[in-house]
N, C-alpha and C. Protein backbone atom coordinates (compact mmCIF):
# COMPACT_ATOMS: atom_id res chain seq x y z
N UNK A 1 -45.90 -78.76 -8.26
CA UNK A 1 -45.80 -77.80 -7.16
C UNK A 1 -45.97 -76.40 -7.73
N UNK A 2 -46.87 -75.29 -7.49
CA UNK A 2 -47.35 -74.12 -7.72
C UNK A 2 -46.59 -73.17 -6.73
N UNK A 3 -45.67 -73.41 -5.71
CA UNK A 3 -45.18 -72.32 -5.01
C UNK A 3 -43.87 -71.45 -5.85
N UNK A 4 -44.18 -70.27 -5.50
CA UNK A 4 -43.43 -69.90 -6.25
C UNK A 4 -41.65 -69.93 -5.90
N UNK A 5 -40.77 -69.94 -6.99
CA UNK A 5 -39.04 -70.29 -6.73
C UNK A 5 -38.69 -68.74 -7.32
N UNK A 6 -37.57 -68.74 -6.33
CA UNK A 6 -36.40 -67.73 -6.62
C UNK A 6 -35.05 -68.49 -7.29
N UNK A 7 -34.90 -67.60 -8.26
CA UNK A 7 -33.29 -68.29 -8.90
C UNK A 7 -32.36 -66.48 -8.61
N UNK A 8 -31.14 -67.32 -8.49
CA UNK A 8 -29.82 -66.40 -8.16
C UNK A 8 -28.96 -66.80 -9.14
N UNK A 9 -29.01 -65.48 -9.81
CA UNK A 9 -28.37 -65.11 -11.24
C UNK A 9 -27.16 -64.26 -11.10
N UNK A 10 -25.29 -64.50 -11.42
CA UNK A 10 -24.88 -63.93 -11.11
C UNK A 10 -23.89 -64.23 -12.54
N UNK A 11 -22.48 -63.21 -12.98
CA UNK A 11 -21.96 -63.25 -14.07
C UNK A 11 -22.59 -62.49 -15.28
N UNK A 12 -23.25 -61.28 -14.80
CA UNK A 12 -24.42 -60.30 -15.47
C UNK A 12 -23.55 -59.72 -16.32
N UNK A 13 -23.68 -59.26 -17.44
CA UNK A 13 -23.11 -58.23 -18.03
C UNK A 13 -23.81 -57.09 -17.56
N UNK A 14 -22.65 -55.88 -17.91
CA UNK A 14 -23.03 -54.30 -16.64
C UNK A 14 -23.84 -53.78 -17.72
N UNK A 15 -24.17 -54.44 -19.06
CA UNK A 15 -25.08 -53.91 -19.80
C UNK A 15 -26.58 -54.50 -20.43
N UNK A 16 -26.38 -55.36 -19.33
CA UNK A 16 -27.93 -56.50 -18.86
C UNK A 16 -28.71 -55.66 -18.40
N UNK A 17 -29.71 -55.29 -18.14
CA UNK A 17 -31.06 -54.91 -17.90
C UNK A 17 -32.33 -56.13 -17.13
N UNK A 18 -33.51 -55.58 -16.67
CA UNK A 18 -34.07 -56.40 -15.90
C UNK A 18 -34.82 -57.22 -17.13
N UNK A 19 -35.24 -56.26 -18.53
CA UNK A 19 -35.94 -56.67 -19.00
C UNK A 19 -35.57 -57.69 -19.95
N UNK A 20 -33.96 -57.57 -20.24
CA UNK A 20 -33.28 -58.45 -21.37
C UNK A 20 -33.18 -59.82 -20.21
N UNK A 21 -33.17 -59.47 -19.22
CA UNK A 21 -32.72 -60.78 -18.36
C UNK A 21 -34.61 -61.74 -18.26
N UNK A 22 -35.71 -60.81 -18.25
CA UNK A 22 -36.75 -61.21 -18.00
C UNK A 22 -37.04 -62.18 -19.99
N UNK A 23 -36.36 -61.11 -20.68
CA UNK A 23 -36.64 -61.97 -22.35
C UNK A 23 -36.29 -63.50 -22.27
N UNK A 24 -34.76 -63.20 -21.60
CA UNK A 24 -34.44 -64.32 -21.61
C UNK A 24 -34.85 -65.50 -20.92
N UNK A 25 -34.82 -65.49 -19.55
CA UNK A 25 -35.75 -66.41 -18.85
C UNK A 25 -36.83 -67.06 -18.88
N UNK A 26 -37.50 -65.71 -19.52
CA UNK A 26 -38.87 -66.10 -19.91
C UNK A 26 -39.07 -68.23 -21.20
N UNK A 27 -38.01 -67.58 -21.89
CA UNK A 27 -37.92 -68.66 -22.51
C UNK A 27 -38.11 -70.22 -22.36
N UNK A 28 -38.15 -69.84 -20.49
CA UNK A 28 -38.25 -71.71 -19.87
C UNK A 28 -39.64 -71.55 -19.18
N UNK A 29 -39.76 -70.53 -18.85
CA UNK A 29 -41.10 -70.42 -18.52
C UNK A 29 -41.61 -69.12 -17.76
N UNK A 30 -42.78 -68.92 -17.02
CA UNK A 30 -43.54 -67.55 -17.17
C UNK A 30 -42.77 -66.86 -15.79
N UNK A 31 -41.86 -65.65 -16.36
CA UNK A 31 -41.27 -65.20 -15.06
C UNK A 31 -42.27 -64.51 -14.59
N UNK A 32 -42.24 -64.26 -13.15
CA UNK A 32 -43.24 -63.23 -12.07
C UNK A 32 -42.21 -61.90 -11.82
N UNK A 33 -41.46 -62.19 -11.71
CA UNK A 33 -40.35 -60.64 -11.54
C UNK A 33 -38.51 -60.89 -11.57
N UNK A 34 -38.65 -59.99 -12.30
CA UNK A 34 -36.68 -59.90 -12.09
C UNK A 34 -36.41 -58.63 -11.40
N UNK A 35 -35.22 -58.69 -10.59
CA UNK A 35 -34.76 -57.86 -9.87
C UNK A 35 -32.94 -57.80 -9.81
N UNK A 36 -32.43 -56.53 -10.33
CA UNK A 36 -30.95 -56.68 -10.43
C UNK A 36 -30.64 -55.84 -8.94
N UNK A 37 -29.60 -56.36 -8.28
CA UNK A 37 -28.68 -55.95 -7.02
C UNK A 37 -27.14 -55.38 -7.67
N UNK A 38 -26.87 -54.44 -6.85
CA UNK A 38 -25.39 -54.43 -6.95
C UNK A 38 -24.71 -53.71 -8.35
N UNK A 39 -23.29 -53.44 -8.26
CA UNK A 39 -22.89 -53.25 -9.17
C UNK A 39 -21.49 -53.63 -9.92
N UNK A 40 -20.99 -53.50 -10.61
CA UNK A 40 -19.46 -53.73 -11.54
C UNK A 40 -20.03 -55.49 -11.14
N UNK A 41 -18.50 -56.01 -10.77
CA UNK A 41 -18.58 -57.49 -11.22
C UNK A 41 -19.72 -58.17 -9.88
N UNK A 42 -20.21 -57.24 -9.10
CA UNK A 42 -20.51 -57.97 -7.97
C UNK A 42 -22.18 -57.52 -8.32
N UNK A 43 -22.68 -57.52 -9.20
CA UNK A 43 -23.95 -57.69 -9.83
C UNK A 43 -24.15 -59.25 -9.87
N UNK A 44 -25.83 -59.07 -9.50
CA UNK A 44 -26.42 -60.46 -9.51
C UNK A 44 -27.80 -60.20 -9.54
N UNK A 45 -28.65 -61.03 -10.09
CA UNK A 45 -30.44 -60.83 -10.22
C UNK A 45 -31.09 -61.93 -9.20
N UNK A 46 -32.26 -62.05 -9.05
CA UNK A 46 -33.04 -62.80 -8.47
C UNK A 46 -34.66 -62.92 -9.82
N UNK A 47 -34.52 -64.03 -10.11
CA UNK A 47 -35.52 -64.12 -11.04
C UNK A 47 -36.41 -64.86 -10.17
N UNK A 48 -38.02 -64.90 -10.86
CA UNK A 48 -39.15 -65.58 -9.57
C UNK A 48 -40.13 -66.06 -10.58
N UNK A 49 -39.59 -67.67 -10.63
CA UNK A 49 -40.74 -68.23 -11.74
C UNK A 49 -42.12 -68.49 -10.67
N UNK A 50 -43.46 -69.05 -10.82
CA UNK A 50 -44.23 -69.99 -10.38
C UNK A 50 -44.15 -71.19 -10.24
N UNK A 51 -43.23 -71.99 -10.63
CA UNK A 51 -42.96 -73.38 -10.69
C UNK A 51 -41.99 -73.80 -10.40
N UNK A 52 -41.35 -74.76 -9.70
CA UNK A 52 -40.07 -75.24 -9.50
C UNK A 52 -39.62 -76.18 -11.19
N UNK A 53 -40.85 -76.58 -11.81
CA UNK A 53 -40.39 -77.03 -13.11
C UNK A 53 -39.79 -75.84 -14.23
N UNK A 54 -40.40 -75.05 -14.06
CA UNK A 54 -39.80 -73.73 -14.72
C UNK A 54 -38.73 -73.72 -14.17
N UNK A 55 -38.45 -73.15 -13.43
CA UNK A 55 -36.79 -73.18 -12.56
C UNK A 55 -35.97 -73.69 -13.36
N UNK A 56 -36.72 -75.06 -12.69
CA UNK A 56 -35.36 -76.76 -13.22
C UNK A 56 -34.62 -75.90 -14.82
N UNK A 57 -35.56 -76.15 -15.50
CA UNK A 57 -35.49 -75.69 -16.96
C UNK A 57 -34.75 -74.82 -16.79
N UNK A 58 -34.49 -73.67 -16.58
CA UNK A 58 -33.88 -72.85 -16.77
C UNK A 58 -32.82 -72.64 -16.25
N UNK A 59 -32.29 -73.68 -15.04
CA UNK A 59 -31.17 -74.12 -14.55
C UNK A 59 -30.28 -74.88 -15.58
N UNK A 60 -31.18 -75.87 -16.34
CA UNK A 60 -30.41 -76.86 -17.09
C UNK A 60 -30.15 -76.17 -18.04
N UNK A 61 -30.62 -75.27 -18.64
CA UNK A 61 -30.35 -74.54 -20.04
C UNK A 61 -29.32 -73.23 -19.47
N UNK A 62 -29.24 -72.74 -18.69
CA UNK A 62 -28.79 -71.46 -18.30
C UNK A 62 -27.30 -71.92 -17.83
N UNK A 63 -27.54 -72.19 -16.37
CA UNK A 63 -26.57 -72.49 -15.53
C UNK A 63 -25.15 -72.93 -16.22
N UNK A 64 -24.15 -71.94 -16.56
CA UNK A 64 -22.85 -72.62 -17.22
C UNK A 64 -22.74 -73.03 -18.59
N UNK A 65 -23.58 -72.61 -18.94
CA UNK A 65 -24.11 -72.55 -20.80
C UNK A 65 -23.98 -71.21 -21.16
N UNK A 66 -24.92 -69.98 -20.51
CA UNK A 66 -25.08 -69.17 -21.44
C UNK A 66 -23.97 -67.88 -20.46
N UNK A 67 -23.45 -66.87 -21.64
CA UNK A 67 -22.81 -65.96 -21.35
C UNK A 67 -23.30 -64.32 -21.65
N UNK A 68 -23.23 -63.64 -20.90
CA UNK A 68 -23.78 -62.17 -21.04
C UNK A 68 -22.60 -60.97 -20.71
N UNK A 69 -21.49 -62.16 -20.20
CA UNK A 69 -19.75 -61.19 -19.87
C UNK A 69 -18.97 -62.54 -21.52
N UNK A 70 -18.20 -61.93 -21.67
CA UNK A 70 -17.25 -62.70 -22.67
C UNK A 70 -16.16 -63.63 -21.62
N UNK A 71 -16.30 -64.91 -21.89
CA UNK A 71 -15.93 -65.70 -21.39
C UNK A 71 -15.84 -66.01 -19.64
N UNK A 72 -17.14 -65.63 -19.49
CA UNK A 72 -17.65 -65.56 -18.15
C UNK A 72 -19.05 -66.43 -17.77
N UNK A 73 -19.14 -67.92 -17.64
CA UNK A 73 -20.50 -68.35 -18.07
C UNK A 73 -21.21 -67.63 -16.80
N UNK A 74 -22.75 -67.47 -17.30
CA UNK A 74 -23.78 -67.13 -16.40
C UNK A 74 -23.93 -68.04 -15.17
N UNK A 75 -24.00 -67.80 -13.81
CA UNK A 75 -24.17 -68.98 -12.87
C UNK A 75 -25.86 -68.98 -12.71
N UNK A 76 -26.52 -70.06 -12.27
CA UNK A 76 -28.34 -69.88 -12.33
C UNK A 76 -28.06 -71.00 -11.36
N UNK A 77 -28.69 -70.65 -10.31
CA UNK A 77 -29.10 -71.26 -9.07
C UNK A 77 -29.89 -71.20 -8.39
N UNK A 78 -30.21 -72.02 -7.22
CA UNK A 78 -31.81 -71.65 -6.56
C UNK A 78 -31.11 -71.20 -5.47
N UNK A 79 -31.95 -69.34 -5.38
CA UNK A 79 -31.90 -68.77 -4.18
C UNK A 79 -31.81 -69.42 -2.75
N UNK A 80 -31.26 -68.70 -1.63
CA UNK A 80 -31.35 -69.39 -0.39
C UNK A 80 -32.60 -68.52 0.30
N UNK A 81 -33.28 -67.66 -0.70
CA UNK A 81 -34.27 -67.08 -0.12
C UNK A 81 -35.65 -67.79 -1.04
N UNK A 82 -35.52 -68.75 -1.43
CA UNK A 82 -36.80 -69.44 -2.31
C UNK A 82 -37.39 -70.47 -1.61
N UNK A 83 -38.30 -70.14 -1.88
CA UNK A 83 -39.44 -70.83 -0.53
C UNK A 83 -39.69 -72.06 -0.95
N UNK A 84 -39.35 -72.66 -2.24
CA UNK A 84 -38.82 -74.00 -2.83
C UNK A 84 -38.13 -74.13 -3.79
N UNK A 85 -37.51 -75.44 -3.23
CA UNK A 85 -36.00 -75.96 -4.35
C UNK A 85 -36.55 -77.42 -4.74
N UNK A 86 -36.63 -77.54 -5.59
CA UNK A 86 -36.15 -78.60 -5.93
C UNK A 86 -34.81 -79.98 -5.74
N UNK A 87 -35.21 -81.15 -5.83
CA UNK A 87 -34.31 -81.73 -5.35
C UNK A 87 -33.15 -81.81 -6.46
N UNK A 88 -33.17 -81.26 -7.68
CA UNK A 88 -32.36 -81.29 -9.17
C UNK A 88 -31.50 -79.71 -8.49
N UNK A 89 -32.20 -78.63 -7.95
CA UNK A 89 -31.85 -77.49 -8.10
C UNK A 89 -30.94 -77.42 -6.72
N UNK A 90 -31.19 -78.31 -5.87
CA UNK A 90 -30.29 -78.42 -4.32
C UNK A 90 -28.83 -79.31 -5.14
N UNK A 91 -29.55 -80.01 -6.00
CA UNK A 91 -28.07 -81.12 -6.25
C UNK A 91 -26.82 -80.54 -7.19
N UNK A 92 -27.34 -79.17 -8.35
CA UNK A 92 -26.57 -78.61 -9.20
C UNK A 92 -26.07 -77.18 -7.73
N UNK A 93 -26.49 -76.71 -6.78
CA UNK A 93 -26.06 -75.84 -5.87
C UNK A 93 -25.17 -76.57 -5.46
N UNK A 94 -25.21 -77.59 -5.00
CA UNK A 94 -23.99 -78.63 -4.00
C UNK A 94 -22.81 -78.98 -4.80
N UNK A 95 -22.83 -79.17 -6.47
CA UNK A 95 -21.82 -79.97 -6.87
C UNK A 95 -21.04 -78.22 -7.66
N UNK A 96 -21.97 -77.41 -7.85
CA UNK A 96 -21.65 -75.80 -7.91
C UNK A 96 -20.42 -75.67 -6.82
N UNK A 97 -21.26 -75.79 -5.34
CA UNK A 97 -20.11 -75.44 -4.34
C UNK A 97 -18.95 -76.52 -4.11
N UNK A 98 -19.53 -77.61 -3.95
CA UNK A 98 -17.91 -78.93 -4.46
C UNK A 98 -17.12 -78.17 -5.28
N UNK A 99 -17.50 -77.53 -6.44
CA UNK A 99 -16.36 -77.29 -7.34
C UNK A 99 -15.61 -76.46 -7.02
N UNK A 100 -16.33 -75.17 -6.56
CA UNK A 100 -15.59 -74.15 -6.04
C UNK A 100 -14.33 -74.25 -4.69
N UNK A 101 -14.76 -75.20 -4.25
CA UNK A 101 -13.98 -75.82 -2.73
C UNK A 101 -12.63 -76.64 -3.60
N UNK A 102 -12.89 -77.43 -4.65
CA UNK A 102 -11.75 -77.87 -5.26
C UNK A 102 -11.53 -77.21 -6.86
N UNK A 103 -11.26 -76.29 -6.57
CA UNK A 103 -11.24 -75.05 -7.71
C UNK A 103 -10.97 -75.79 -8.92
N UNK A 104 -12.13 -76.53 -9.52
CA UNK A 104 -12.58 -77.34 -10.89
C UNK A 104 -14.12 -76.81 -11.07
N UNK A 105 -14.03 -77.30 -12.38
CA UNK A 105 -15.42 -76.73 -13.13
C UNK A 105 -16.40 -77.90 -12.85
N UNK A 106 -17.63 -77.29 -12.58
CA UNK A 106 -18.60 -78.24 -12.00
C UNK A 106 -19.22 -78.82 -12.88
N UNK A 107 -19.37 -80.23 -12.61
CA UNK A 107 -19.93 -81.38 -13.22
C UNK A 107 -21.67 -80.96 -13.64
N UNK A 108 -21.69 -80.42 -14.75
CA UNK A 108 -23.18 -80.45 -15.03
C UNK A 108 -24.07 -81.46 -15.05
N UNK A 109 -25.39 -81.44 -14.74
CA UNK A 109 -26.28 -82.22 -14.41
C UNK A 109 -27.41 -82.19 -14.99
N UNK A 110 -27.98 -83.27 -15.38
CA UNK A 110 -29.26 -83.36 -16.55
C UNK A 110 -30.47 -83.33 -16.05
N UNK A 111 -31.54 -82.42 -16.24
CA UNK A 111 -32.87 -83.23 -15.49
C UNK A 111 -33.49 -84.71 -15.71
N UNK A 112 -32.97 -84.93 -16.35
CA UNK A 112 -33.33 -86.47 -16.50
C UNK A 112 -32.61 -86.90 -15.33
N UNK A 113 -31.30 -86.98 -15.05
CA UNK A 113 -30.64 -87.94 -14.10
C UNK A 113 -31.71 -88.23 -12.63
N UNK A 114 -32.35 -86.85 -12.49
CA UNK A 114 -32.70 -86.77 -11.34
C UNK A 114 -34.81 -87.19 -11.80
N UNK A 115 -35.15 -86.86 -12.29
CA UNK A 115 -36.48 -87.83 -12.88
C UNK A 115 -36.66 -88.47 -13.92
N UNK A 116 -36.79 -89.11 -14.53
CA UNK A 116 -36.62 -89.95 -15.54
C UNK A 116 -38.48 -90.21 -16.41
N UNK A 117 -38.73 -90.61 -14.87
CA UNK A 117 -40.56 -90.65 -15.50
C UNK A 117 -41.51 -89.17 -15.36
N UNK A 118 -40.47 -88.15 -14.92
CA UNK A 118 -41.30 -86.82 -15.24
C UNK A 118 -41.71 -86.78 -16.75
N UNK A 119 -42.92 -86.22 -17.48
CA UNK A 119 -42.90 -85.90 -18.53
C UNK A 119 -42.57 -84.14 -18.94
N UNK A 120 -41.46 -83.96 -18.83
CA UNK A 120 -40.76 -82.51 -18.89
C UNK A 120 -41.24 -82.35 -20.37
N UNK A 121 -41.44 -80.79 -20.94
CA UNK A 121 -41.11 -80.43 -22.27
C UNK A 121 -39.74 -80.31 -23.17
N UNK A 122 -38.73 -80.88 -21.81
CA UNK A 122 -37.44 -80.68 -22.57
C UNK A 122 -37.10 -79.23 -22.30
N UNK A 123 -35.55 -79.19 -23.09
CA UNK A 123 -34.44 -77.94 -22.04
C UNK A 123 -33.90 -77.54 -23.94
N UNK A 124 -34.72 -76.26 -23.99
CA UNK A 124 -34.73 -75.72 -25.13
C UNK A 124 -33.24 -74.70 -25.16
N UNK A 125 -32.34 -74.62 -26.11
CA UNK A 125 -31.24 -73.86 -26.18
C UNK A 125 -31.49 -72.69 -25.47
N UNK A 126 -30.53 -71.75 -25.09
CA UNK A 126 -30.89 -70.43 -24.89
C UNK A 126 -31.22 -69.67 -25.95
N UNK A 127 -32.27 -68.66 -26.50
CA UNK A 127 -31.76 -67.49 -27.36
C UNK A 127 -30.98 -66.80 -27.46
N UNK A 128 -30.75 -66.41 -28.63
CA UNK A 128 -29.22 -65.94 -29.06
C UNK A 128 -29.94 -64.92 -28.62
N UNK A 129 -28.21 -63.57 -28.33
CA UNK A 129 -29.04 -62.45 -27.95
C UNK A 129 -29.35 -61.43 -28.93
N UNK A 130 -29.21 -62.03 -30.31
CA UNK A 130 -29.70 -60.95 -31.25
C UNK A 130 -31.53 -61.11 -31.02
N UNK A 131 -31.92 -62.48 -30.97
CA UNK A 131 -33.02 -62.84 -30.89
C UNK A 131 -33.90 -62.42 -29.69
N UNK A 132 -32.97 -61.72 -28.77
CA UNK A 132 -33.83 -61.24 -27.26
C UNK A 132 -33.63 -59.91 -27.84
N UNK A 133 -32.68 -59.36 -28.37
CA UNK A 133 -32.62 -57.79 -28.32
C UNK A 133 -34.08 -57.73 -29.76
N UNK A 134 -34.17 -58.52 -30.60
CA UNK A 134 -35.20 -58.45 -31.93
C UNK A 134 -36.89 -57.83 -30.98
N UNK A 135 -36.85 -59.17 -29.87
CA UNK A 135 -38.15 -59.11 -29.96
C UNK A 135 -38.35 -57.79 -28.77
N UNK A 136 -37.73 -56.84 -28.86
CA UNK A 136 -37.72 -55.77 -28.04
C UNK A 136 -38.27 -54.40 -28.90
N UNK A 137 -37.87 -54.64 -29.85
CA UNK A 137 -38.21 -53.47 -31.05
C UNK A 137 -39.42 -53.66 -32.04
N UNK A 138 -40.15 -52.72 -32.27
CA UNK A 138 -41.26 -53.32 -32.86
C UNK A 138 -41.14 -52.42 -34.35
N UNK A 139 -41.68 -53.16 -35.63
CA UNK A 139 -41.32 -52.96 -36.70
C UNK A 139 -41.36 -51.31 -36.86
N UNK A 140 -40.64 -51.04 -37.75
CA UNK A 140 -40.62 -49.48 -38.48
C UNK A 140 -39.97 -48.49 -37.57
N UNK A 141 -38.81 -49.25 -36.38
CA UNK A 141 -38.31 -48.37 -35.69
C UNK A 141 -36.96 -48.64 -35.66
């Protein structure tokens, strides 16, 4: 599927940027735009891959893994303004909001569970953020 997905990124550090958030993302696949809303703790982004497989990826690697507040995991979800979800990216939103309704930590979810005979590239760690802030600077500066 080629339409393009919105993900809803929230748990920002107030010293995140569009472009450290675009380094990072980028990592699952080719972002089209980041956009930060809001401010103090009620900051949140909207990232916009081309692919709902990009997405996935970056749901499974992101979502409740990676941190940009200290002891605050990042939440990565599919927008309610994305013109497609996936059926992996509707099922980690639902068991997201289950948790919150019974104030427990939500049961993470594998892309495999949900395709098995996709041939995915696999759900690569996040970069560390010395490694997003590196490739920002270019030698002799």
């Amino acid at each position: 599927m080629n339409r393009r997905v919105i993900l809803f990124v929230s748990n920002i550090s107030s010293i995140a940027n569009a472009q450290y958030l675009e380094r990072l993302f980028s990592a699952y696949g080719t972002v089209h735009h980041v956009e930060l809303f809001g401010e103090g703790p009620h900051r949140y982004a909207e990232v916009t891959y081309g692919t709902v497989d990009d997405a996935d990826t970056a749901v499974a690697a992101l979502h409740c893994h990676y941190q940009t507040c200290r002891n605050l995991p990042m939440i990565v979800l599919y927008s309610k303004n994305s013109p497609a979800v996936s059926v992996y990216g509707h099922q980690v939103g639902l068991e997201f909001m289950k948790a919150a309704e019974e104030k427990r930590q939500p049961r993470l979810l594998t892309l495999d569970e949900f395709d098995s005979s996709y041939q995915r590239l696999g759900v690569q760690p996040p970069p560390s953020e010395s490694d997003i802030i590196l490739e920002y600077h270019t030698p002799g500066y």
